[in-house]
C-alpha atoms as a PDB file:
ATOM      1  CA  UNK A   1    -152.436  54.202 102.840  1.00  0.00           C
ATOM      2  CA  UNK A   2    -150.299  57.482 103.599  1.00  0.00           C
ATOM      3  CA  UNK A   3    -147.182  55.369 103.715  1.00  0.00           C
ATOM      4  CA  UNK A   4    -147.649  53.410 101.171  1.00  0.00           C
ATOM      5  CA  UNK A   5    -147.951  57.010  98.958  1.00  0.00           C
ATOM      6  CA  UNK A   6    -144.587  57.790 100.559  1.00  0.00           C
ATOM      7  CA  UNK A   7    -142.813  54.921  99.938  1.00  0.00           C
ATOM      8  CA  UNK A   8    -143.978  55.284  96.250  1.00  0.00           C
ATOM      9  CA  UNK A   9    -142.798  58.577  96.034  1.00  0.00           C
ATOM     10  CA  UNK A  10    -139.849  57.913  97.595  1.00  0.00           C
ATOM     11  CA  UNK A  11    -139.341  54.858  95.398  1.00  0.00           C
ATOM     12  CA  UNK A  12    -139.714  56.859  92.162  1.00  0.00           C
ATOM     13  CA  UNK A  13    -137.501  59.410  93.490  1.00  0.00           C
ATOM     14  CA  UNK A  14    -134.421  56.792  93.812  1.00  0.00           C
ATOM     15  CA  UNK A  15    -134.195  55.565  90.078  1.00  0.00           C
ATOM     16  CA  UNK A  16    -130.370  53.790  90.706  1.00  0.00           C
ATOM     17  CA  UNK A  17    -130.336  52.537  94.272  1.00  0.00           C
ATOM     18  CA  UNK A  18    -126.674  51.529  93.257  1.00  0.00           C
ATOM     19  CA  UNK A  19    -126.195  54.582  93.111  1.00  0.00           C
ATOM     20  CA  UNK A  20    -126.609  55.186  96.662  1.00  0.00           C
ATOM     21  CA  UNK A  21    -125.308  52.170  97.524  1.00  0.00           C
ATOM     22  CA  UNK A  22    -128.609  50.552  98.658  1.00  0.00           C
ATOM     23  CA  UNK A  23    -128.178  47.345  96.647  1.00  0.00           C
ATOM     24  CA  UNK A  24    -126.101  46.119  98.776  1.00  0.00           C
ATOM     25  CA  UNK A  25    -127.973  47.550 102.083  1.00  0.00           C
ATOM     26  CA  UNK A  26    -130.962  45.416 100.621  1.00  0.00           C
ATOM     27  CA  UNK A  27    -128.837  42.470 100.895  1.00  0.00           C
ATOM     28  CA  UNK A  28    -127.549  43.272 103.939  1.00  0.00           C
ATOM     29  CA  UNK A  29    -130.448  43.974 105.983  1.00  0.00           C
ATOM     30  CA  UNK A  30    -132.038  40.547 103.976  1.00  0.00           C
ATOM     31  CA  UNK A  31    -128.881  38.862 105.679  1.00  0.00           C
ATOM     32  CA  UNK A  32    -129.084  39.945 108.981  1.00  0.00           C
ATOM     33  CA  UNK A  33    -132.897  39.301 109.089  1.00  0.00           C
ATOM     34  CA  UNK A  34    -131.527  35.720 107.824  1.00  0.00           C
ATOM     35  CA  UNK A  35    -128.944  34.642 110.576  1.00  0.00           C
ATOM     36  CA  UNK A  36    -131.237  36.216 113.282  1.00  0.00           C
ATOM     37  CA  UNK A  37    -133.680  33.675 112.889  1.00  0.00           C
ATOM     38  CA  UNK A  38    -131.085  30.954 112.353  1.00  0.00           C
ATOM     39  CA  UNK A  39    -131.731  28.357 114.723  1.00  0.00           C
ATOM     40  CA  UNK A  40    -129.840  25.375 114.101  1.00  0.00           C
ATOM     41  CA  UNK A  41    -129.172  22.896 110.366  1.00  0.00           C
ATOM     42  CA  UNK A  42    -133.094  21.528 110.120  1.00  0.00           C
ATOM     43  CA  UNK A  43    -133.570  25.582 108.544  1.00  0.00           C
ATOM     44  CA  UNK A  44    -131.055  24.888 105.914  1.00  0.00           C
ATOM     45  CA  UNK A  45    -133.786  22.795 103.992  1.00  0.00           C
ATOM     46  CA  UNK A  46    -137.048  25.391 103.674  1.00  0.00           C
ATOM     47  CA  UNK A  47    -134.378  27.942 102.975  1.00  0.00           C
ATOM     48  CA  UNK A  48    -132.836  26.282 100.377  1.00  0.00           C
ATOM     49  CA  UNK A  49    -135.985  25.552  99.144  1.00  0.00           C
ATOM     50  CA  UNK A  50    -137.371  29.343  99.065  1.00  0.00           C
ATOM     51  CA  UNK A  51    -133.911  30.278  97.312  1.00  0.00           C
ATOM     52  CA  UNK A  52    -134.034  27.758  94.823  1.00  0.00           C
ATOM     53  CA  UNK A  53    -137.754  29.298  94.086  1.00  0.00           C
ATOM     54  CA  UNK A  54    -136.993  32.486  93.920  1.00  0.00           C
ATOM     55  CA  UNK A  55    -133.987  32.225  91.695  1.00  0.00           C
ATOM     56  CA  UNK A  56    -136.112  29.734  88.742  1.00  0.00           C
ATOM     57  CA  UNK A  57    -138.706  32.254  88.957  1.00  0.00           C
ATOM     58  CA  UNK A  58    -136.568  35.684  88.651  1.00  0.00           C
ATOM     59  CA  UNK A  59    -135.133  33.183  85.505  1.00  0.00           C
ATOM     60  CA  UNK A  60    -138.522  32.512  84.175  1.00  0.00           C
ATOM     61  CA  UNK A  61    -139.821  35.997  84.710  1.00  0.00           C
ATOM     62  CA  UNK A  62    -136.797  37.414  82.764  1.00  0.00           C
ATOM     63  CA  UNK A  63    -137.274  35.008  80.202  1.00  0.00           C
ATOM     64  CA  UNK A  64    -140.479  36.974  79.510  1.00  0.00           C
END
């Protein structure tokens, strides 16, 4: 519960992560996450799947 109070704070306190350059480290650390649990071409499919997902719902949410 503490941390999650942090992180809020923290989160509020950061209003441009570009700014900081932590758009990209989001992506980054995302990536690296990625390729360590690459293990060989049968992945490909659920994570095409989960990115396919994700990017028709960010649409539809934005939509709103």
């Amino acid at each position: 519960m503490a941390t999650a109070v942090i992180r809020h704070v923290l989160g509020l306190a950061i209003n441009n992560p570009a700014r900081y350059g932590l758009d990209f480290a989001f992506t980054a650390t995302f990536l690296a996450l990625l390729l360590g649990m690459w293990k060989s071409k049968a992945d490909l499919l659920p994570w095409d799947v989960a990115a396919l997902s994700a990017i028709i719902a960010a649409r539809l949410m934005e939509s709103s």
